[in-house]
Structures are given as C-alpha cells and as structure tokens.
C-alpha atoms as a PDB file:
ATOM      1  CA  UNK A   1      18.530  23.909  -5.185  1.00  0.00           C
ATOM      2  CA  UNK A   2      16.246  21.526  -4.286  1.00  0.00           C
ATOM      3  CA  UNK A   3      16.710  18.084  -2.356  1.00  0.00           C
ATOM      4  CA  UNK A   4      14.568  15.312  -1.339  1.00  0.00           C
ATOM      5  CA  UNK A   5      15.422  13.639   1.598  1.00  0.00           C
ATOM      6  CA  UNK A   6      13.905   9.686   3.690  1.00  0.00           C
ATOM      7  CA  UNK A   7      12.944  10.614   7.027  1.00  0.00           C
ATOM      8  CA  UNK A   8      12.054   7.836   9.997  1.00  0.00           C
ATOM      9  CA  UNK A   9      11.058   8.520  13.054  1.00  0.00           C
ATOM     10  CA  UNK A  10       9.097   6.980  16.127  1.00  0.00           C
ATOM     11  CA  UNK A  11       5.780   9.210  16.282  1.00  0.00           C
ATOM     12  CA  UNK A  12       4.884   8.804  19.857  1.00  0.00           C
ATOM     13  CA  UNK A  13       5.696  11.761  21.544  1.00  0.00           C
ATOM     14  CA  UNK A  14       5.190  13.714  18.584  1.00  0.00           C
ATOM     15  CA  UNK A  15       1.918  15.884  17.692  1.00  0.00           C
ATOM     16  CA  UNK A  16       2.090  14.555  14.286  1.00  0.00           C
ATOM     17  CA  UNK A  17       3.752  15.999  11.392  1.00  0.00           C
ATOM     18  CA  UNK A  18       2.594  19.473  11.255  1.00  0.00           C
ATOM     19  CA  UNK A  19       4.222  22.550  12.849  1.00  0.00           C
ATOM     20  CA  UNK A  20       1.706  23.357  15.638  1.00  0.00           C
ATOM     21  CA  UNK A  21       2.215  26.438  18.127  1.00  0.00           C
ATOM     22  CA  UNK A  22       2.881  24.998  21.752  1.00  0.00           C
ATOM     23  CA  UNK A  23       3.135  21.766  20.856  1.00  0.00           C
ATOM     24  CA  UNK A  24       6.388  19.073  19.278  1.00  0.00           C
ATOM     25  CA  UNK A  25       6.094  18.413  15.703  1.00  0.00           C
ATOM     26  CA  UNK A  26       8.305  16.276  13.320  1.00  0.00           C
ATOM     27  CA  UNK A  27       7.915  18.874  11.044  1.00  0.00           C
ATOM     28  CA  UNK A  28       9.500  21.608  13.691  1.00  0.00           C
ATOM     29  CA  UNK A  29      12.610  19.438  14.543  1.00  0.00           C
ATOM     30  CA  UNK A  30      13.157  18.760  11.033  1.00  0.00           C
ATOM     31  CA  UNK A  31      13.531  21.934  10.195  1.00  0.00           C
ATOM     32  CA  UNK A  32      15.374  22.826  12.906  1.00  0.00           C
ATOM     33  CA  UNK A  33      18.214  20.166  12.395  1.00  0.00           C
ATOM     34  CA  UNK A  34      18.229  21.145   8.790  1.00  0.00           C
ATOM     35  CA  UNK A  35      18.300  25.008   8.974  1.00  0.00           C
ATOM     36  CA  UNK A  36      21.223  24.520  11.143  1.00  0.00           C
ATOM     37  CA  UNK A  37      22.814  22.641   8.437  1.00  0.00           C
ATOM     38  CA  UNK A  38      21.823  24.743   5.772  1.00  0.00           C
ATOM     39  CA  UNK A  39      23.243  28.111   8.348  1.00  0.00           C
ATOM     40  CA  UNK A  40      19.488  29.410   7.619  1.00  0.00           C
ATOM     41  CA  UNK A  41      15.921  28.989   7.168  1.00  0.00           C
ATOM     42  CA  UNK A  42      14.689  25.419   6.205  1.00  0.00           C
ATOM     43  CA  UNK A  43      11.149  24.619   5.440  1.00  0.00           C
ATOM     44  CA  UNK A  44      10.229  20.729   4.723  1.00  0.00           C
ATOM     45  CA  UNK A  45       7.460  20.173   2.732  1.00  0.00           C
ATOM     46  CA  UNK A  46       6.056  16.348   3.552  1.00  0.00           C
ATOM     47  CA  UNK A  47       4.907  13.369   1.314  1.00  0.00           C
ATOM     48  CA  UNK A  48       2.205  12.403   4.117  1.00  0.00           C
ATOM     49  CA  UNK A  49       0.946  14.320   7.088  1.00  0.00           C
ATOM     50  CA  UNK A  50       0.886  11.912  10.056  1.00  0.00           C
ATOM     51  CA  UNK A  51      -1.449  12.292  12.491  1.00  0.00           C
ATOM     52  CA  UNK A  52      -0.212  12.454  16.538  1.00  0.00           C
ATOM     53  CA  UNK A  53       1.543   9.131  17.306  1.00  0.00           C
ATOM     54  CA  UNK A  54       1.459   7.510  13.991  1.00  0.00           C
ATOM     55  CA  UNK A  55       5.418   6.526  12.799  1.00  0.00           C
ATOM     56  CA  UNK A  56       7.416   6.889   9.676  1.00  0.00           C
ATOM     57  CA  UNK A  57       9.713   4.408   8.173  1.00  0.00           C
ATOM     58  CA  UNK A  58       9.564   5.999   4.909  1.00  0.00           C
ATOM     59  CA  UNK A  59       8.874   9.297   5.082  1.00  0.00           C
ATOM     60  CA  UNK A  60       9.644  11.412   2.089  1.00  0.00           C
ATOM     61  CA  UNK A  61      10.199  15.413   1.722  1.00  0.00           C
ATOM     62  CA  UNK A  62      11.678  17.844  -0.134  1.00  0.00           C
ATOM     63  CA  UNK A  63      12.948  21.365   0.792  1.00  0.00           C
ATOM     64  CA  UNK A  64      14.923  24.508  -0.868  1.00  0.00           C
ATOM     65  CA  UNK A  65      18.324  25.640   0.322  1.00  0.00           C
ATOM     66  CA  UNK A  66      21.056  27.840  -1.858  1.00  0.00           C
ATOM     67  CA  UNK A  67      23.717  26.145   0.618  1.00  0.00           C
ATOM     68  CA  UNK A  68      25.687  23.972  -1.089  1.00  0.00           C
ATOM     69  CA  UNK A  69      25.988  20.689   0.703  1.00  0.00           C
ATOM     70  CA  UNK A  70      26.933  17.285  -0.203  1.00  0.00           C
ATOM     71  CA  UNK A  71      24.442  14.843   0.517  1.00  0.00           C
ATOM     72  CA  UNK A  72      26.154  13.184   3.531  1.00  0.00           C
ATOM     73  CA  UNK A  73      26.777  16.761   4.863  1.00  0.00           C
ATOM     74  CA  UNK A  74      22.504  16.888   5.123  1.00  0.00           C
ATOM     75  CA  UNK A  75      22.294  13.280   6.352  1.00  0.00           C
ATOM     76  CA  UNK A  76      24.640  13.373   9.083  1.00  0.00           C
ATOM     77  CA  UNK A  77      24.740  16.724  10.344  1.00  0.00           C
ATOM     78  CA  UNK A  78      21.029  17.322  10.827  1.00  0.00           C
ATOM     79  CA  UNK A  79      20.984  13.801  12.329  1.00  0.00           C
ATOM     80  CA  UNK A  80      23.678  15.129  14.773  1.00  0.00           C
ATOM     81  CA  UNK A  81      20.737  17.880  15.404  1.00  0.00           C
ATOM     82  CA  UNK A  82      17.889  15.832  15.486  1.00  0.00           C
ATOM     83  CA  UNK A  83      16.201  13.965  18.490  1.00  0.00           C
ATOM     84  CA  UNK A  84      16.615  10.400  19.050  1.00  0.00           C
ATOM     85  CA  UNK A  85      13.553   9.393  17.981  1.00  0.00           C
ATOM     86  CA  UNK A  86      13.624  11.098  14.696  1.00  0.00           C
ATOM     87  CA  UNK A  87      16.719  10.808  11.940  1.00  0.00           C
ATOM     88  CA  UNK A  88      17.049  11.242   8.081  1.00  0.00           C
ATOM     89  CA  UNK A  89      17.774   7.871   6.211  1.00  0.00           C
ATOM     90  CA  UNK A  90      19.141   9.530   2.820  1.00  0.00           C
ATOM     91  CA  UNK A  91      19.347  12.713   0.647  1.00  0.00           C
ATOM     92  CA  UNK A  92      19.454  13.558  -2.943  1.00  0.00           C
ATOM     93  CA  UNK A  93      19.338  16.329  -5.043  1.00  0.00           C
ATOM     94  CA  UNK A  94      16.146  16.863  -7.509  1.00  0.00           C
ATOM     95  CA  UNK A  95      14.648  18.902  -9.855  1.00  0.00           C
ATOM     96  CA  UNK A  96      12.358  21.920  -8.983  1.00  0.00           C
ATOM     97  CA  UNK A  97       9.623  19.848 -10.746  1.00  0.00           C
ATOM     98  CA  UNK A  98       9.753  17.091  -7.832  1.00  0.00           C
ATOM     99  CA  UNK A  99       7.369  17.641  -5.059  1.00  0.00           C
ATOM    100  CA  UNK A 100       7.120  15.162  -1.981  1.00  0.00           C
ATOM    101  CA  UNK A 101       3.400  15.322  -2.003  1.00  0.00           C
ATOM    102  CA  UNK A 102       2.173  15.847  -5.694  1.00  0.00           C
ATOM    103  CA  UNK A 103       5.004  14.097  -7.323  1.00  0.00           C
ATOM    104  CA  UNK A 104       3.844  10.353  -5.345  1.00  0.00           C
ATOM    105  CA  UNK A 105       2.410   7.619  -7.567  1.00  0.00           C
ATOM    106  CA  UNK A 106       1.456   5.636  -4.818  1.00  0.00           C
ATOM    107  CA  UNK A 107       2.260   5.601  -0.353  1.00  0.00           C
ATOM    108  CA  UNK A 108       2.090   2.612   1.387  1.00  0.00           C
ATOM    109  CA  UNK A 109       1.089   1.840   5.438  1.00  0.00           C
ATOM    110  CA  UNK A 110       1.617  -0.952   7.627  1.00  0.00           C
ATOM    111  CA  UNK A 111      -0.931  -1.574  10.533  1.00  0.00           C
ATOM    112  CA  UNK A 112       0.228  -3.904  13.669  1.00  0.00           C
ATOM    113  CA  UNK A 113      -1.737  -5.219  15.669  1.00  0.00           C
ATOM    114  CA  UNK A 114       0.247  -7.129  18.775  1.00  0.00           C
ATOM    115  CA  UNK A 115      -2.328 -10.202  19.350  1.00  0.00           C
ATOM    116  CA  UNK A 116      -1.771 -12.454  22.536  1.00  0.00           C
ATOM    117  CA  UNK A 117      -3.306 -12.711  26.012  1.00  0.00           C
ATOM    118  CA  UNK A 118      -1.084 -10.104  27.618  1.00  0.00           C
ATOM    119  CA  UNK A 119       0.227  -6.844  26.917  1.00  0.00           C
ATOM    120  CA  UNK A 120       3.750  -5.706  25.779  1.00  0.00           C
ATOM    121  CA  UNK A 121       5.383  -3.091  27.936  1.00  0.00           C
ATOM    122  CA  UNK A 122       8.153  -2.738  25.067  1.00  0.00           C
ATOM    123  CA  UNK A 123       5.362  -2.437  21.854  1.00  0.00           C
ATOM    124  CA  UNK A 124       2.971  -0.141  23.717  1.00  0.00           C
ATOM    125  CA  UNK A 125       3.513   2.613  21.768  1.00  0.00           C
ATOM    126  CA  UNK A 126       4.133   0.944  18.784  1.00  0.00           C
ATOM    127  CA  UNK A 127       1.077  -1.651  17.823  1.00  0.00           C
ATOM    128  CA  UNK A 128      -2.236  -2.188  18.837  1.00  0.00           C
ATOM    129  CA  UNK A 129      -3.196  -4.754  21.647  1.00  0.00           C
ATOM    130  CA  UNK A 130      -6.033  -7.141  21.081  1.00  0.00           C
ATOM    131  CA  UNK A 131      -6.396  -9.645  23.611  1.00  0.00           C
ATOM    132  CA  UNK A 132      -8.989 -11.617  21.565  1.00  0.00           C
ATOM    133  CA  UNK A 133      -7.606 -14.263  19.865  1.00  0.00           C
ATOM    134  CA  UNK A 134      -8.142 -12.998  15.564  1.00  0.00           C
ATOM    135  CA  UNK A 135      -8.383 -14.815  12.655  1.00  0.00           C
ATOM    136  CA  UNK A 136      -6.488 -13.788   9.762  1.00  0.00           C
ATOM    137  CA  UNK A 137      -8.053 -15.915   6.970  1.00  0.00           C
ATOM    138  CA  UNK A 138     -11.044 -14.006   7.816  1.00  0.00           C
ATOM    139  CA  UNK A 139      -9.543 -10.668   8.020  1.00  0.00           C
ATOM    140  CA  UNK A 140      -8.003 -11.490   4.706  1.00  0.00           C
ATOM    141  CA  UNK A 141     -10.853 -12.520   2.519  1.00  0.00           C
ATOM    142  CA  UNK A 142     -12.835  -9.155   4.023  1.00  0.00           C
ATOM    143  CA  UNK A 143     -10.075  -6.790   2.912  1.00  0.00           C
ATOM    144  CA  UNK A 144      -9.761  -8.163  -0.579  1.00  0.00           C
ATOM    145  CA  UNK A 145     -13.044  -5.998  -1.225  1.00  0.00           C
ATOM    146  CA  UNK A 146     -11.052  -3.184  -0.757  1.00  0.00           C
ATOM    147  CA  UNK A 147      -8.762  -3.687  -3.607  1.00  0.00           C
ATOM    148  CA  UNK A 148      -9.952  -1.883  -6.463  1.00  0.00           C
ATOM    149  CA  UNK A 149     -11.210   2.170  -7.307  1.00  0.00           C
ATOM    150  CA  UNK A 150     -13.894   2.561  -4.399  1.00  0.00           C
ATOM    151  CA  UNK A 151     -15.611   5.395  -2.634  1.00  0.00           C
ATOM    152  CA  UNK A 152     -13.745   5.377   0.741  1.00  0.00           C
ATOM    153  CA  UNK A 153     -16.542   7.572   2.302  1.00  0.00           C
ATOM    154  CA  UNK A 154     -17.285   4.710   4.871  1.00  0.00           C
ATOM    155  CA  UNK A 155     -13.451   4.990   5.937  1.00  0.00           C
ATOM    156  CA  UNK A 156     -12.673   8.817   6.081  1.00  0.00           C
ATOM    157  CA  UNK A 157     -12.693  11.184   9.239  1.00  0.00           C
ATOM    158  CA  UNK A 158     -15.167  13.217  10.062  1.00  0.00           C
ATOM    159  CA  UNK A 159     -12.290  16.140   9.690  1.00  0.00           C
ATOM    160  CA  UNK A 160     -11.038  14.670   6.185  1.00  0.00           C
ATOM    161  CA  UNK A 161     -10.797  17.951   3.840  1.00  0.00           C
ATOM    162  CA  UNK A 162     -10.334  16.113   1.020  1.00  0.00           C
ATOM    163  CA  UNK A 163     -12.293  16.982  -1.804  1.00  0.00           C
ATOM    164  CA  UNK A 164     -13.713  13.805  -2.631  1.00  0.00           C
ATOM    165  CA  UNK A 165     -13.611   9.671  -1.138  1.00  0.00           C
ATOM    166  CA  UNK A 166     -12.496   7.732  -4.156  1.00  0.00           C
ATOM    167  CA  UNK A 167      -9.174   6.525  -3.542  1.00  0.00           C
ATOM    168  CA  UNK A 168      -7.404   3.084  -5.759  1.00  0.00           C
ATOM    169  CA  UNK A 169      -6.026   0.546  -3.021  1.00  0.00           C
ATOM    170  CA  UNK A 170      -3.679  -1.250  -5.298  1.00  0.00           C
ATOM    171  CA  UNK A 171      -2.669  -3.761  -2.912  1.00  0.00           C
ATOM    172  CA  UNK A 172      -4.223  -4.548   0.606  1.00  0.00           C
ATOM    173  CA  UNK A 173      -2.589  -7.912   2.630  1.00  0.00           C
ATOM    174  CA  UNK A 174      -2.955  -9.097   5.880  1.00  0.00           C
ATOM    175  CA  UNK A 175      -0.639 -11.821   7.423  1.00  0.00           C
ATOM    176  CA  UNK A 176       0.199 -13.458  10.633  1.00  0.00           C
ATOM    177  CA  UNK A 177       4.275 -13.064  12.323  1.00  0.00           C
ATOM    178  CA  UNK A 178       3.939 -15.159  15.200  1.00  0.00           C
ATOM    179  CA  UNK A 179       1.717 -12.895  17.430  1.00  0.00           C
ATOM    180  CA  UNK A 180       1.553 -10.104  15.259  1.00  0.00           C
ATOM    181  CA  UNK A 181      -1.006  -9.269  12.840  1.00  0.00           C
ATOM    182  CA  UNK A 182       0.162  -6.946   9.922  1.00  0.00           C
ATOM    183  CA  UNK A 183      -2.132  -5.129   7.142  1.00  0.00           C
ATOM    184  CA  UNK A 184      -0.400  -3.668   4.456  1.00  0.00           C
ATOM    185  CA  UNK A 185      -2.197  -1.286   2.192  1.00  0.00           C
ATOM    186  CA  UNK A 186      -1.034   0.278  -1.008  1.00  0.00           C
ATOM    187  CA  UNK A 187      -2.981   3.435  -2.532  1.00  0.00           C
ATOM    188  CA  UNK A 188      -2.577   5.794  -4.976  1.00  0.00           C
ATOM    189  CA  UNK A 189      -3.324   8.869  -2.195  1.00  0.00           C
ATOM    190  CA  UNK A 190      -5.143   7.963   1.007  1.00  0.00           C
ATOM    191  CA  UNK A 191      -8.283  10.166   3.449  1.00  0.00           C
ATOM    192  CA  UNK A 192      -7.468  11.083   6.882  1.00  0.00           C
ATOM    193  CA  UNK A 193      -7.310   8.409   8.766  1.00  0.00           C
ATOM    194  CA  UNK A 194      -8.435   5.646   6.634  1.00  0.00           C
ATOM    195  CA  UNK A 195      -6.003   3.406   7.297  1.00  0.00           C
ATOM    196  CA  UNK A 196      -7.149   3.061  10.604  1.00  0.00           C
ATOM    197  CA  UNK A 197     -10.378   2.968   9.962  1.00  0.00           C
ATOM    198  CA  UNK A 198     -10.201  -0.206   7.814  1.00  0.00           C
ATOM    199  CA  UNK A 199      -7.634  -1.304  10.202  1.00  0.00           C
ATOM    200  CA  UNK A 200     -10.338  -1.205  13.426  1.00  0.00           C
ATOM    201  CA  UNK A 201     -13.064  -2.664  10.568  1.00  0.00           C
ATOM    202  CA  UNK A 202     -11.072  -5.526   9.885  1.00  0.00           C
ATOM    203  CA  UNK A 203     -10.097  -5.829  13.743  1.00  0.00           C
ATOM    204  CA  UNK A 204     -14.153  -6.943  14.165  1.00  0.00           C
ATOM    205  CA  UNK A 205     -14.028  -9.424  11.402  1.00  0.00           C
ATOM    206  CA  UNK A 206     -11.021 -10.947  12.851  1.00  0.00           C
ATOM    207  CA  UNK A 207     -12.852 -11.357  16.070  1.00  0.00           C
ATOM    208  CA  UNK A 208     -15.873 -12.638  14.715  1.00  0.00           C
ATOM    209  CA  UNK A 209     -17.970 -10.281  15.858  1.00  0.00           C
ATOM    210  CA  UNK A 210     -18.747  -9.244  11.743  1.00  0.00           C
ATOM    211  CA  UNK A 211     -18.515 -11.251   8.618  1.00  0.00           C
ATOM    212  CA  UNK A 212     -15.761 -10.973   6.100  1.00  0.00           C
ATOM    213  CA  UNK A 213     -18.559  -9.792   3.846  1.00  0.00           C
ATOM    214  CA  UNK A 214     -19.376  -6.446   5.795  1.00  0.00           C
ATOM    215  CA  UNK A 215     -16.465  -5.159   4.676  1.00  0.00           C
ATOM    216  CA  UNK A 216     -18.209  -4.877   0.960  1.00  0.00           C
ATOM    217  CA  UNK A 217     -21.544  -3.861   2.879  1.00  0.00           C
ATOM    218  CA  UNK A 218     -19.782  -1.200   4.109  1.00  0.00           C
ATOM    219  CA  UNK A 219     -17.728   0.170   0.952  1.00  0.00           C
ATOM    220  CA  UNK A 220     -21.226   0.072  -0.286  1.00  0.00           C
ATOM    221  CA  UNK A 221     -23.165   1.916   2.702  1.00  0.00           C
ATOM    222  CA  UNK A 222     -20.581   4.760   2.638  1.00  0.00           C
ATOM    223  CA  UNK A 223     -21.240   5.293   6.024  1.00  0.00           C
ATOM    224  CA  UNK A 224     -18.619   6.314   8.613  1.00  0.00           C
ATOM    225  CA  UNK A 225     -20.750   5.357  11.640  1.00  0.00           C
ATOM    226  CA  UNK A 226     -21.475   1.948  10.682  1.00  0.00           C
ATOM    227  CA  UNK A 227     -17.434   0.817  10.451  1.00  0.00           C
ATOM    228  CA  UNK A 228     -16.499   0.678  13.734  1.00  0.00           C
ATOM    229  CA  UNK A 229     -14.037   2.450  15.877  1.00  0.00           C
ATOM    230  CA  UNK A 230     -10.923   3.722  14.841  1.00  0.00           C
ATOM    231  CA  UNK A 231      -7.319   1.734  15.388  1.00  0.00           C
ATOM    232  CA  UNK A 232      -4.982   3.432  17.532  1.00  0.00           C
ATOM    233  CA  UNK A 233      -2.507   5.795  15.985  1.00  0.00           C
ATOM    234  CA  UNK A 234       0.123   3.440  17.868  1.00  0.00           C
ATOM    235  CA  UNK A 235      -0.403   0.734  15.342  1.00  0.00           C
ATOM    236  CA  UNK A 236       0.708   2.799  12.093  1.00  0.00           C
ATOM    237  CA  UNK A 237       3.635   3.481  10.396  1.00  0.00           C
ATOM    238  CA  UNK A 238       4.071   5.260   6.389  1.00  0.00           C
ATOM    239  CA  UNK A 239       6.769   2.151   5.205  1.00  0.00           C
ATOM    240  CA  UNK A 240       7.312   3.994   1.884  1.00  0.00           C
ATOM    241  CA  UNK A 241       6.359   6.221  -1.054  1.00  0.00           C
ATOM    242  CA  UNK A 242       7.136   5.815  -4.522  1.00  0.00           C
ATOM    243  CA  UNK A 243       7.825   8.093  -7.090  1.00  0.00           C
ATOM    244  CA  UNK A 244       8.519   7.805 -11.366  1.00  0.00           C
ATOM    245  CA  UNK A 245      11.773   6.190 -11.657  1.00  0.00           C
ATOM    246  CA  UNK A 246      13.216   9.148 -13.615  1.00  0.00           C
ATOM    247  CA  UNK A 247      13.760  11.261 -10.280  1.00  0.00           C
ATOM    248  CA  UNK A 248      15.950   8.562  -9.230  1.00  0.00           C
ATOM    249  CA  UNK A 249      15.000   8.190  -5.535  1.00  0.00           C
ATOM    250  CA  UNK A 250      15.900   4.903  -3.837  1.00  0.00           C
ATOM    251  CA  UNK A 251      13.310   2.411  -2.669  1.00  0.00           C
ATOM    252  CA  UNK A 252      12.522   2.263   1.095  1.00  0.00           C
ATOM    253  CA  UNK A 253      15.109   0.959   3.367  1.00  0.00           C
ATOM    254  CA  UNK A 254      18.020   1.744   1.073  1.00  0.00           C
ATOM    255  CA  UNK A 255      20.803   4.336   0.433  1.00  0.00           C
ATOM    256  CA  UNK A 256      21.135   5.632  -2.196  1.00  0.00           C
ATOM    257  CA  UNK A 257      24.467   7.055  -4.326  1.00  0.00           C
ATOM    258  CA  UNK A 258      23.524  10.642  -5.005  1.00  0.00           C
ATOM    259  CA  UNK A 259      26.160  12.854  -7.086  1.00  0.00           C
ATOM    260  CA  UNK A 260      27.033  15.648  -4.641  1.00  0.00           C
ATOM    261  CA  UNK A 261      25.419  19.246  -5.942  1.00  0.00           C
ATOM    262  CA  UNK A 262      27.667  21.176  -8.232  1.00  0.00           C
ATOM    263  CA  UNK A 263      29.967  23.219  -7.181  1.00  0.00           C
ATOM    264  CA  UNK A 264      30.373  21.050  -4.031  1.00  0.00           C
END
C-alpha cells in the first residue's frame, strides 16, 4: 500500500533532506517516526531534496507500508514521534503509479529576505538579512526575464548532477510585506540551488549595484561565476508541489478527507 503524505518542517538544524551517516537528516527522523507507526521499516521517498538549512512548508513524499493504518493513525502518531521542528501536515492513500518526485507537474519556493537597518534575533534562521535598503520595482522587472523555457546554466551549482540546465519558470514574483522582501518562483523541476542563486542575483539589482537588465545578460552568458553569490539557505522554504488532479492530493496548507485504506 502506498501513501503520500505533506511534511513541514524548520530546516535549521537539519543536514538537509538526505539520510547522511553521522549527521541529522529530515529524511532519518521521518522515517523513524513513521516505521514506528508502521511497527517496521519505513523508507520516504521525497518530492525535493533540500539542501542543509533550507525549510519545508510543503513538502511532499510517498512511502510503502503493508500496515494498515488510517490516515490520522500516520498523521498523529508519527507526529507524536517526530521532533519539534519537523511534523506531517496530512496523509492519503495512492496508487503505486504516484511517485513524490516523478509524479510533480510543477514545485514552488519562496525566498525571504528580512530588509531593515538591524537584524532579527527571532528570523535569523529563517530569512536573509540585508541591511541595504532594496528596491523591489527593480528586482521585479529583472526577474520577469526569467519567466519562460531558459537554460538555467548561469544559476546551477557547481555540484548540480542534473543532466541538463533548461528548466520552465512558470511564474517568478517579487513583492514587498512591510520589511520583508519575498520571491516566489514556480518551475516545472528546478537545479541545485538555483533558487538561491537567482535569489542572491536579484539581491544586487535590488541594491543597485546591477541593472534589472543583467538578469537577461546573464540567462544569456550561462555563466555561474558572473551571477553573484549565493542566498543563504536560511532564506528558503519548498511552499508546495502540485500534482494531476486525478491523485487527489490537497493543495498546500490544507487537509484533506482521505477514505481510510481498506480493510481499516
């Protein structure tokens, strides 16, 4: 049987996603509070890796169990087994065609960026602090170049292992909440770390030190060591990834009202 569960969790003491010998995963706890549930082995598969201190409010995965839970059974007792700063939002059952990675039509991020004079003891770990004042107009106007089918090769680690750069960023915002600067970015599949990337691009626009145009100079260039620095992991969170309607999954944020499994 398998089941497809939303995961959150806060990403900063956390290695990232992957299981990684010697060090805290979300991956490891997750399957921890889950094979306790299941009364044996659990392995998660994830819709997005997350690198080490990047957070989830969306997460998606999907694992096999022959247990036969309901879904609150899932929900609250690997919660009750999970850290504080990790927790599962909903589950549901699904076919054995659904998988959390290959099944996505599309992931979306949210960047913050925390801009005012001081610092925030309460965000530190969760946005990015520029002191300089930015300008969002700008920084909005540069990332409309992204929009579109593009070679991302200009935004990809040096470590990406994906097979090629062209990505489809289907929707890319930027907007002012008082003293926070979000970018939202849509995508059909995203490189390692590219959201950050653009994030620490469009950082340098906002500041004035580059013109919205060198965004499109640098789609163009394809050159990694011309964009910039990266953003801080602190800064990111995966708000939600969508799937074809037919599997039924709800859309981020809610609960959904999953028939238990038979037999239940």
């Amino acid at each position: 049987m398998r089941w497809a569960l939303g995961v959150e969790y806060d990403g900063s003491a956390y290695a990232g996603w992957q299981q990684q010998p010697g060090a805290r995963s979300v991956q490891s706890v997750l399957d921890r509070a889950l094979s306790a549930v299941a009364d044996g082995p659990v392995h998660a598969v994830c819709a997005g890796r997350t690198d080490r201190g990047v957070h989830a409010t969306g997460q998606v995965v999907h694992f096999d169990s022959a247990a036969l839970r309901r879904p609150r059974a899932w929900v609250l007792g690997a919660n009750s087994a999970l850290p504080p700063d990790a927790n599962i939002l909903w589950a549901c059952e699904v076919p054995d065609s659904f998988h959390a990675r290959f099944s996505a039509i599309a992931r979306s991020y949210r960047y913050v960026i925390l801009n005012r004079p001081v610092r925030s003891g309460l965000l530190r770990d969760r946005s990015h602090w520029v002191h300089r004042p930015l300008d969002e107009t700008r920084m909005r106007a540069a990332a409309a170049a992204l929009e579109g089918e593009h070679d991302f090769s200009a935004f990809r680690a040096a470590s990406c292992q994906a097979g090629h750069a062209v990505r489809e960023i289907r929707r890319v915002g930027v907007t002012r909440q008082g003293s926070l600067v979000l970018v939202d970015i849509t995508a059909n599949a995203f490189l390692q770390r590219m959201v950050r990337n653009i994030a620490g691009a469009l950082v340098r626009v906002g500041t004035g030190e580059e013109a919205p145009q060198w965004i499109a100079a640098l789609l163009e260039g394809r050159d990694r060591r011309l964009a910039g620095p990266t953003a801080p992991a602190a800064g990111l969170y995966l708000r939600e990834v969508r799937y074809p309607a037919a599997y039924g999954l709800p859309a981020a944020g809610t609960q959904p009202a999953c028939p238990p499994p038979a037999g239940a």
